[in-house]
PDB file of N, CA and C in Angstrom:
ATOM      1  N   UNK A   1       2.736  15.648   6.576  1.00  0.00           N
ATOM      2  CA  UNK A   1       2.036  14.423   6.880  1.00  0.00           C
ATOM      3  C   UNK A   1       1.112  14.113   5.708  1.00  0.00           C
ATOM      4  N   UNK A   2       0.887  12.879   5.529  1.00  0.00           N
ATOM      5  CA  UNK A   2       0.126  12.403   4.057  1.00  0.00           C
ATOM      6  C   UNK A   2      -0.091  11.280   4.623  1.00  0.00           C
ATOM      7  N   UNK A   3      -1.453  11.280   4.596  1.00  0.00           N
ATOM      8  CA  UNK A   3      -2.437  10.175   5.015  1.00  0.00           C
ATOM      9  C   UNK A   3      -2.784   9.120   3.596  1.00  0.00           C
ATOM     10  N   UNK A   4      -2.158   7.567   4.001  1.00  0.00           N
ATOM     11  CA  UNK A   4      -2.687   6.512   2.938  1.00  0.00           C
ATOM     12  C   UNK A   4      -4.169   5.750   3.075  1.00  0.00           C
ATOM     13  N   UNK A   5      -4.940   5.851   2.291  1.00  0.00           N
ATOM     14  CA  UNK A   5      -6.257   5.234   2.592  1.00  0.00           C
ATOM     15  C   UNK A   5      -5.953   3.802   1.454  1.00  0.00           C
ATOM     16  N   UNK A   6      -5.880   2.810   2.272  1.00  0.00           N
ATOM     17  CA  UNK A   6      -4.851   1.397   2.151  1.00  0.00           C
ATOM     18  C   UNK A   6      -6.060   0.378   1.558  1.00  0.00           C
ATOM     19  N   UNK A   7      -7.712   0.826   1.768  1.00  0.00           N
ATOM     20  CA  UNK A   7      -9.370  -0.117   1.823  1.00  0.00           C
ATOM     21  C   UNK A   7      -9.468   0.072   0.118  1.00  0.00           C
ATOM     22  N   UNK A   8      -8.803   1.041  -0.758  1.00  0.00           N
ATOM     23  CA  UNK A   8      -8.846   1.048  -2.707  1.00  0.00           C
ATOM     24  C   UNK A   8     -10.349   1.601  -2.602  1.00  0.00           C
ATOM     25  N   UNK A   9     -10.450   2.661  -1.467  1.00  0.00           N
ATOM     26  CA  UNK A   9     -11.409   3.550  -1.705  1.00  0.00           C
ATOM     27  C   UNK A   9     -11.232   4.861  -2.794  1.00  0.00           C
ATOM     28  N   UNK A  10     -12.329   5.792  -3.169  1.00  0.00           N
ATOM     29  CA  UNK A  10     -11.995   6.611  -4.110  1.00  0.00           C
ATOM     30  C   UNK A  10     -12.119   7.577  -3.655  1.00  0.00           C
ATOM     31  N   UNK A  11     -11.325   8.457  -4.174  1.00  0.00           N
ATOM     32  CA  UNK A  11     -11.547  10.339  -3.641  1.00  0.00           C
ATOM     33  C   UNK A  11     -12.453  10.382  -2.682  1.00  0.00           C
ATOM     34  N   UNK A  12     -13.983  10.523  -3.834  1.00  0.00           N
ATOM     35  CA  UNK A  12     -15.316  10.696  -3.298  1.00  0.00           C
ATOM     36  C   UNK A  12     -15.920   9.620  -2.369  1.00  0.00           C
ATOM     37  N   UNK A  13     -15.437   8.882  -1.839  1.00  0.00           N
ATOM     38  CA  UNK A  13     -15.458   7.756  -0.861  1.00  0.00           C
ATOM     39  C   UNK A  13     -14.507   8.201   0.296  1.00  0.00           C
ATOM     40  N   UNK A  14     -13.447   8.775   0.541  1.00  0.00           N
ATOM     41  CA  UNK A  14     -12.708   9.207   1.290  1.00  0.00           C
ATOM     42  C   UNK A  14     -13.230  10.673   1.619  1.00  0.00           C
ATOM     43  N   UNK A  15     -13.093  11.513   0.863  1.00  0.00           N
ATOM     44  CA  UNK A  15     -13.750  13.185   1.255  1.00  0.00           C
ATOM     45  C   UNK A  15     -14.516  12.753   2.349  1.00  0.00           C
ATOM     46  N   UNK A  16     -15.579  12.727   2.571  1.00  0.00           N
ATOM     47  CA  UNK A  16     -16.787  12.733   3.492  1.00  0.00           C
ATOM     48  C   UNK A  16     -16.089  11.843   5.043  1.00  0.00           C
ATOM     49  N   UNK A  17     -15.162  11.520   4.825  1.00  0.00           N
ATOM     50  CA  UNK A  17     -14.575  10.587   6.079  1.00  0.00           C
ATOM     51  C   UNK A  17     -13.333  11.711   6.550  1.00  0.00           C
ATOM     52  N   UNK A  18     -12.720  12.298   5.937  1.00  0.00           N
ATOM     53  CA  UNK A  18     -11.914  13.792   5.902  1.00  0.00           C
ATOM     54  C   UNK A  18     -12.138  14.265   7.315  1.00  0.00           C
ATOM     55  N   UNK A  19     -13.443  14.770   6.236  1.00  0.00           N
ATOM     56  CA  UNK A  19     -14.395  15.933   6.954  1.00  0.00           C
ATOM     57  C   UNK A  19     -14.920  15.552   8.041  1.00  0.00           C
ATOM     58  N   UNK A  20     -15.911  14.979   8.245  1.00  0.00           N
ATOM     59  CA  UNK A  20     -15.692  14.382   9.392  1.00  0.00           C
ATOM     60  C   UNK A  20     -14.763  14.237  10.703  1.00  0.00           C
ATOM     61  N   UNK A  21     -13.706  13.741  10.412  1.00  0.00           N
ATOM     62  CA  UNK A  21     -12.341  14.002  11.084  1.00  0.00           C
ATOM     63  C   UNK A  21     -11.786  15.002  10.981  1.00  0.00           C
ATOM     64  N   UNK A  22     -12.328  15.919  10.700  1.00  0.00           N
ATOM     65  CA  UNK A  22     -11.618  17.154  10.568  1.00  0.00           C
ATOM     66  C   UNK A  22      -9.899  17.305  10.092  1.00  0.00           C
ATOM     67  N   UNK A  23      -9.432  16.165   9.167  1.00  0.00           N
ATOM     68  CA  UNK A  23      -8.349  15.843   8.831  1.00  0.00           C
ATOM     69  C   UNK A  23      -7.582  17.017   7.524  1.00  0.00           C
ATOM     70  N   UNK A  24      -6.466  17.500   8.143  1.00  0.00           N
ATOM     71  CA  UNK A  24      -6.510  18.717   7.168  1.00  0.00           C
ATOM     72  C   UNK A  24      -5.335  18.577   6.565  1.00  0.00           C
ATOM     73  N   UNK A  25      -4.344  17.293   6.501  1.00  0.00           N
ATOM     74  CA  UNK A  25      -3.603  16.848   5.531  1.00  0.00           C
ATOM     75  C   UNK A  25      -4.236  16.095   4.718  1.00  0.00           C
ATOM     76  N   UNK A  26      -3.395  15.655   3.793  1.00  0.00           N
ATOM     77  CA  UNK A  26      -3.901  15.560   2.281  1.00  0.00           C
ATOM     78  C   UNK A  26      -3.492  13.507   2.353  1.00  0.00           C
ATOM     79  N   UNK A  27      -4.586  12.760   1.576  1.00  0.00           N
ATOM     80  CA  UNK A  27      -4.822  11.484   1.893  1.00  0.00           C
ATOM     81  C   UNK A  27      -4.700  11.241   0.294  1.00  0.00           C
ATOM     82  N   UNK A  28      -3.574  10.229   0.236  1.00  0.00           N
ATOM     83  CA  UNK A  28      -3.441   9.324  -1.026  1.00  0.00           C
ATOM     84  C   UNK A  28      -4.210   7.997  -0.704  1.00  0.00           C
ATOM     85  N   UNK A  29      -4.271   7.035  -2.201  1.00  0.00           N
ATOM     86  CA  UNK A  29      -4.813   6.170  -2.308  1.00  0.00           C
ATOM     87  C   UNK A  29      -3.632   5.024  -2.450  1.00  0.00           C
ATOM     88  N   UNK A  30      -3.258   4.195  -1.609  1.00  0.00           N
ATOM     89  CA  UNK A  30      -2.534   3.083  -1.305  1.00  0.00           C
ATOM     90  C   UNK A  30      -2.832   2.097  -1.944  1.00  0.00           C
ATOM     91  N   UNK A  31      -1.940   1.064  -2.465  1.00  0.00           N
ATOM     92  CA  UNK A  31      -1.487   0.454  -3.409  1.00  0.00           C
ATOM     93  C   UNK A  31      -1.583  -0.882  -2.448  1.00  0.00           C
ATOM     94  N   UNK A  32      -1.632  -2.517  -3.058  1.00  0.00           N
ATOM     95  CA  UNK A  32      -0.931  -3.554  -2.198  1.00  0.00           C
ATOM     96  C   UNK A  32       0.673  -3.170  -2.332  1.00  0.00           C
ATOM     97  N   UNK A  33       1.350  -2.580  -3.597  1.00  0.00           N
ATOM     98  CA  UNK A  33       2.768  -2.568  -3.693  1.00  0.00           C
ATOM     99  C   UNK A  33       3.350  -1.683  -2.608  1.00  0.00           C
ATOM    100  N   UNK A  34       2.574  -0.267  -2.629  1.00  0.00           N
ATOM    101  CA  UNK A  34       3.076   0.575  -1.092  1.00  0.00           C
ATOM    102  C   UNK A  34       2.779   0.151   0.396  1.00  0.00           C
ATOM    103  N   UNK A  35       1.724  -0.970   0.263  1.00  0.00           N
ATOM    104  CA  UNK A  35       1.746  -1.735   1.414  1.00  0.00           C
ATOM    105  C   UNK A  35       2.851  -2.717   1.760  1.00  0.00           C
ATOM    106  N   UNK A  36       3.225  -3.355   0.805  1.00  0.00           N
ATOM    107  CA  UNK A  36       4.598  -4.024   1.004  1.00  0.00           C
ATOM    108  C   UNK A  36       5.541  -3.442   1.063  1.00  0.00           C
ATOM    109  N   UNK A  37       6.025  -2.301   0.288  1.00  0.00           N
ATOM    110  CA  UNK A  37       7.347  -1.537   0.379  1.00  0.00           C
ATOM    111  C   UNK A  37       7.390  -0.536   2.134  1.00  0.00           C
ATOM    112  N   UNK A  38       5.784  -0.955   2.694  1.00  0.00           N
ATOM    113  CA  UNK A  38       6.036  -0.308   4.477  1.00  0.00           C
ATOM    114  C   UNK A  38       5.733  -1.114   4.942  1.00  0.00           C
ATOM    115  N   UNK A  39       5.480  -2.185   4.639  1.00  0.00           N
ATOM    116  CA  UNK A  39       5.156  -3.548   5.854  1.00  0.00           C
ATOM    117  C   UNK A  39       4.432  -3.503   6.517  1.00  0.00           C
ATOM    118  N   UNK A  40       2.999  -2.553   5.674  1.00  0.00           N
ATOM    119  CA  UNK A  40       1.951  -2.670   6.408  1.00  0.00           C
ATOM    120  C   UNK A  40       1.111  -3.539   6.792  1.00  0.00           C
ATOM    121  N   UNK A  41       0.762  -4.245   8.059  1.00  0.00           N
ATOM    122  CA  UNK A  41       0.193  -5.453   8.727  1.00  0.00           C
ATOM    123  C   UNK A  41      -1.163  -5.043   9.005  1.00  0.00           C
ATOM    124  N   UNK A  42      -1.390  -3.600   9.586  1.00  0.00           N
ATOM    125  CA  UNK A  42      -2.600  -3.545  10.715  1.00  0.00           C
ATOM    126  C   UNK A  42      -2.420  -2.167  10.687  1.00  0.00           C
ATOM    127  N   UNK A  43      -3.704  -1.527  10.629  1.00  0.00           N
ATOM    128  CA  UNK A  43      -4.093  -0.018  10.459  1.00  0.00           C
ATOM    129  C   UNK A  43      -5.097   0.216  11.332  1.00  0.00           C
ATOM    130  N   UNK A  44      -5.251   1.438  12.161  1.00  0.00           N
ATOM    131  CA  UNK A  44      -4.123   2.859  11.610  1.00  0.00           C
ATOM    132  C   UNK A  44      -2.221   2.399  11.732  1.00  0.00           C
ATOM    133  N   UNK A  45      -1.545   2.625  10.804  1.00  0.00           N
ATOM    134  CA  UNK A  45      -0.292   1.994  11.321  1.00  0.00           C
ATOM    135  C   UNK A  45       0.206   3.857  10.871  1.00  0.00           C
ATOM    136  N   UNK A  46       0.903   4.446  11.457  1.00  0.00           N
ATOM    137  CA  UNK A  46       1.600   6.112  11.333  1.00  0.00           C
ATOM    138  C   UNK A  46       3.067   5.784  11.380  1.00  0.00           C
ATOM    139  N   UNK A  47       3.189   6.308  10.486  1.00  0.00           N
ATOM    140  CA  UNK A  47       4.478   5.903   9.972  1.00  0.00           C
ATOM    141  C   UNK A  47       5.427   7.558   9.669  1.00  0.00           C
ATOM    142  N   UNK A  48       6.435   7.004  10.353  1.00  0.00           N
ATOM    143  CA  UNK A  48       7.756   8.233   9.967  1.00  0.00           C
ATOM    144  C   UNK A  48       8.551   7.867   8.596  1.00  0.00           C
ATOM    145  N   UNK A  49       8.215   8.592   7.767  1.00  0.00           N
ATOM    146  CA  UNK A  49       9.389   8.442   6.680  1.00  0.00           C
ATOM    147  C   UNK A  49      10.610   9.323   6.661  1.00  0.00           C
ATOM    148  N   UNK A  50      11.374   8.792   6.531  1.00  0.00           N
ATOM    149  CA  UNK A  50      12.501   9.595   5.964  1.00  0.00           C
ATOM    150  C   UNK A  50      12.996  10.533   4.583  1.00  0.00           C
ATOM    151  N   UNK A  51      13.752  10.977   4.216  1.00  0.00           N
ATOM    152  CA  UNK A  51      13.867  11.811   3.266  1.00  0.00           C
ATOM    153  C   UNK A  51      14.446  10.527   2.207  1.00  0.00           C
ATOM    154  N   UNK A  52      14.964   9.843   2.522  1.00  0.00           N
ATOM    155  CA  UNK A  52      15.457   8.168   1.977  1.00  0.00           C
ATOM    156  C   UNK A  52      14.470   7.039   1.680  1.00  0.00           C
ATOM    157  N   UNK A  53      13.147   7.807   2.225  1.00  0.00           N
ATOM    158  CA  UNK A  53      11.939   6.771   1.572  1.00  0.00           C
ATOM    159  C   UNK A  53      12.440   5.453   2.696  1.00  0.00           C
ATOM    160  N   UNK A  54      12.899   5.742   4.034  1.00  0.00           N
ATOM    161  CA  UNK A  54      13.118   4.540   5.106  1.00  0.00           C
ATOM    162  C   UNK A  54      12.419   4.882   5.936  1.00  0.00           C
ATOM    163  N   UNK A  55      11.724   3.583   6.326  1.00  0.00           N
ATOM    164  CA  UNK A  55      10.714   3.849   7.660  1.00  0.00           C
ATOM    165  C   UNK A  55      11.467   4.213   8.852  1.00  0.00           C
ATOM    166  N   UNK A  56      11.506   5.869   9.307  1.00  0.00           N
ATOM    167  CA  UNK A  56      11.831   6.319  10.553  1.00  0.00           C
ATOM    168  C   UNK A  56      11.749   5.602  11.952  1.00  0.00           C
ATOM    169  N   UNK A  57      10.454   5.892  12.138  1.00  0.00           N
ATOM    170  CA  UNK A  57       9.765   4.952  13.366  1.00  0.00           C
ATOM    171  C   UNK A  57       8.225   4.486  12.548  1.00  0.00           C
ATOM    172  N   UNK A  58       8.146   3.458  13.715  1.00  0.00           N
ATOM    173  CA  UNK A  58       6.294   3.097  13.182  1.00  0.00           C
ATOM    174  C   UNK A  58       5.928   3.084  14.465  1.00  0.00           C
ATOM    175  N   UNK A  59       4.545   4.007  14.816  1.00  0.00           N
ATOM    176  CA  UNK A  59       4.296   4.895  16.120  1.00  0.00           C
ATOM    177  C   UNK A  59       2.491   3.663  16.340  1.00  0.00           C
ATOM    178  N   UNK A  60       2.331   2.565  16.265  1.00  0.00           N
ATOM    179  CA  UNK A  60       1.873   1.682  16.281  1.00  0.00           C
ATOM    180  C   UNK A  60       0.940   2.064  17.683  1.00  0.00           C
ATOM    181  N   UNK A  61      -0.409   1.970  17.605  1.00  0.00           N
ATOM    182  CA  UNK A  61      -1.380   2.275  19.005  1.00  0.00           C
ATOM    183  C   UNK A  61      -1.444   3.626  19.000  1.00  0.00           C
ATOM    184  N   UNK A  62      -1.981   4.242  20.101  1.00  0.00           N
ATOM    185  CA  UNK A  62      -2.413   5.410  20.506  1.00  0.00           C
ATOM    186  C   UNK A  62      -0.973   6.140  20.590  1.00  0.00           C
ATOM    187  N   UNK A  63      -1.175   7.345  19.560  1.00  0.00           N
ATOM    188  CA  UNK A  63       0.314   8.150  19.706  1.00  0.00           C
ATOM    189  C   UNK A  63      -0.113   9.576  20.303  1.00  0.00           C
ATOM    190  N   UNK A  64       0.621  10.305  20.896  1.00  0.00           N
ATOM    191  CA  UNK A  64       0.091  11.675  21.580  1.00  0.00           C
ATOM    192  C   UNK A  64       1.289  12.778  20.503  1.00  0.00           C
ATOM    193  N   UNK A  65       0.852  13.824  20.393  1.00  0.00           N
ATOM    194  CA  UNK A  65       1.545  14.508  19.527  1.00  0.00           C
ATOM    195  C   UNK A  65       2.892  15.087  19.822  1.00  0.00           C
ATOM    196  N   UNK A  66       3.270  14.822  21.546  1.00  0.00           N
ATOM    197  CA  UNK A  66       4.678  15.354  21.590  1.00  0.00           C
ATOM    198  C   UNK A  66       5.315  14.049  21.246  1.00  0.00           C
ATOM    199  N   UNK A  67       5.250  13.002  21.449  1.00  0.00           N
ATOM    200  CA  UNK A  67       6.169  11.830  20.689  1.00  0.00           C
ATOM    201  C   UNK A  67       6.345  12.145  19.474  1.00  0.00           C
ATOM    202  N   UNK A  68       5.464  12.449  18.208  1.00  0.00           N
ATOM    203  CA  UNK A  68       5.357  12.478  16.918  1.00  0.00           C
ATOM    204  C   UNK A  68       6.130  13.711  16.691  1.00  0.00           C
ATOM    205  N   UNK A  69       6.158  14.779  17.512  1.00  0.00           N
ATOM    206  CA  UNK A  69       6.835  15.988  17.223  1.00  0.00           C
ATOM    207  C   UNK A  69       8.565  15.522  17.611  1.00  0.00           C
ATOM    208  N   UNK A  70       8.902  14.798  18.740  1.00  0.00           N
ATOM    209  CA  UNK A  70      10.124  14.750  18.753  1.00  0.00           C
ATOM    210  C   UNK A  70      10.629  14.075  18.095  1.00  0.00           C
ATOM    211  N   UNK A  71       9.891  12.698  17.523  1.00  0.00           N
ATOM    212  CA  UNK A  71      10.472  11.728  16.404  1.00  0.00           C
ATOM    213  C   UNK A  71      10.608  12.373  14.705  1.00  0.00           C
ATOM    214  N   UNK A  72       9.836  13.564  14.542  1.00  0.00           N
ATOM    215  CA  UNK A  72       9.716  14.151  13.299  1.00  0.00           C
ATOM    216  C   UNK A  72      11.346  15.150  13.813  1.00  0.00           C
ATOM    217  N   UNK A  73      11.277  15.722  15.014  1.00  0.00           N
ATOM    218  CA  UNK A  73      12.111  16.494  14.764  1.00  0.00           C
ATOM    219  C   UNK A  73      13.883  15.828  14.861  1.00  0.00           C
ATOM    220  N   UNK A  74      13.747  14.866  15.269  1.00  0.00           N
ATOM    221  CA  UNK A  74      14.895  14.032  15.117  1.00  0.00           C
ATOM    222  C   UNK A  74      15.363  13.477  13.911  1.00  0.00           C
ATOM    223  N   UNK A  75      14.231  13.578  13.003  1.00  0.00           N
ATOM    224  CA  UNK A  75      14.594  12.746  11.600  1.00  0.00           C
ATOM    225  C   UNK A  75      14.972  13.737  10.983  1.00  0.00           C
ATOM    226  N   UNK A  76      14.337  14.510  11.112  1.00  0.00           N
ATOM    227  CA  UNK A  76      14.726  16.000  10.046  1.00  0.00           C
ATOM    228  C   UNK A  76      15.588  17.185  10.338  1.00  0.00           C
ATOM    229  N   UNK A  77      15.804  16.591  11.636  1.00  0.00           N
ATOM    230  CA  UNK A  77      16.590  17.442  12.136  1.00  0.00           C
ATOM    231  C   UNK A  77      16.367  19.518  12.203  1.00  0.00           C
ATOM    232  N   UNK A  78      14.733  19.611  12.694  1.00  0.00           N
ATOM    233  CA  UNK A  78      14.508  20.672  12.859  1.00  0.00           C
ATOM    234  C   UNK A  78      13.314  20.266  13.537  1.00  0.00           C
ATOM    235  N   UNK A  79      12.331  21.666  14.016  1.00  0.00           N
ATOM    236  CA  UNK A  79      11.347  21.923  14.955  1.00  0.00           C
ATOM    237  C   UNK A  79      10.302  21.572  13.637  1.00  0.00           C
ATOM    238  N   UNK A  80       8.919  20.724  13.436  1.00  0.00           N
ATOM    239  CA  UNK A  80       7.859  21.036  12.553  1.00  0.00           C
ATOM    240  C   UNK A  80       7.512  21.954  12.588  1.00  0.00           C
ATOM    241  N   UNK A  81       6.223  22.121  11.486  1.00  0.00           N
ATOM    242  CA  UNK A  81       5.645  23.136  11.312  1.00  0.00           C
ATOM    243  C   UNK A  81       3.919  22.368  11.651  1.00  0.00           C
ATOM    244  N   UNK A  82       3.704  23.266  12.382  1.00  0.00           N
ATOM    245  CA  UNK A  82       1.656  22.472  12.654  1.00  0.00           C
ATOM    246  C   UNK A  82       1.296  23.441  11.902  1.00  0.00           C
TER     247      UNK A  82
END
């Protein structure tokens, strides 16, 4: 999982929001171009990618983690790893 921070905040602008959330995957800095290449409208938007760089599912609203586990394990065709 790789979290996009989409607002052209910086590292040290993001860290402290992390932590906070106790967020322990790793958060890139989003582009308008990677916003268009996922059709991002409205955030938080969680997004399944594929190994094809194709949007899997888009898990849009409140997601609970056995949905996200069976849609990960359907794309990849194995059990995750937490």
């Amino acid at each position: 999982m790789v979290g996009i921070d989409m607002y052209g905040e910086s590292p040290s602008e993001i860290r402290p929001c992390m932590e906070t959330s106790h967020m322990t995957y790793p958060i890139a800095v989003g582009t308008d171009a990677s916003g268009q290449r996922f059709h991002i409208q409205a955030m938080p938007l969680p997004l399944l990618i594929d190994r094809q760089s194709r949007i899997a599912d888009s898990l849009a609203g409140v997601v609970d983690i056995d949905s996200i586990e069976q849609n990960t394990e359907a794309v990849l065709g194995q059990k995750p790893r937490r």
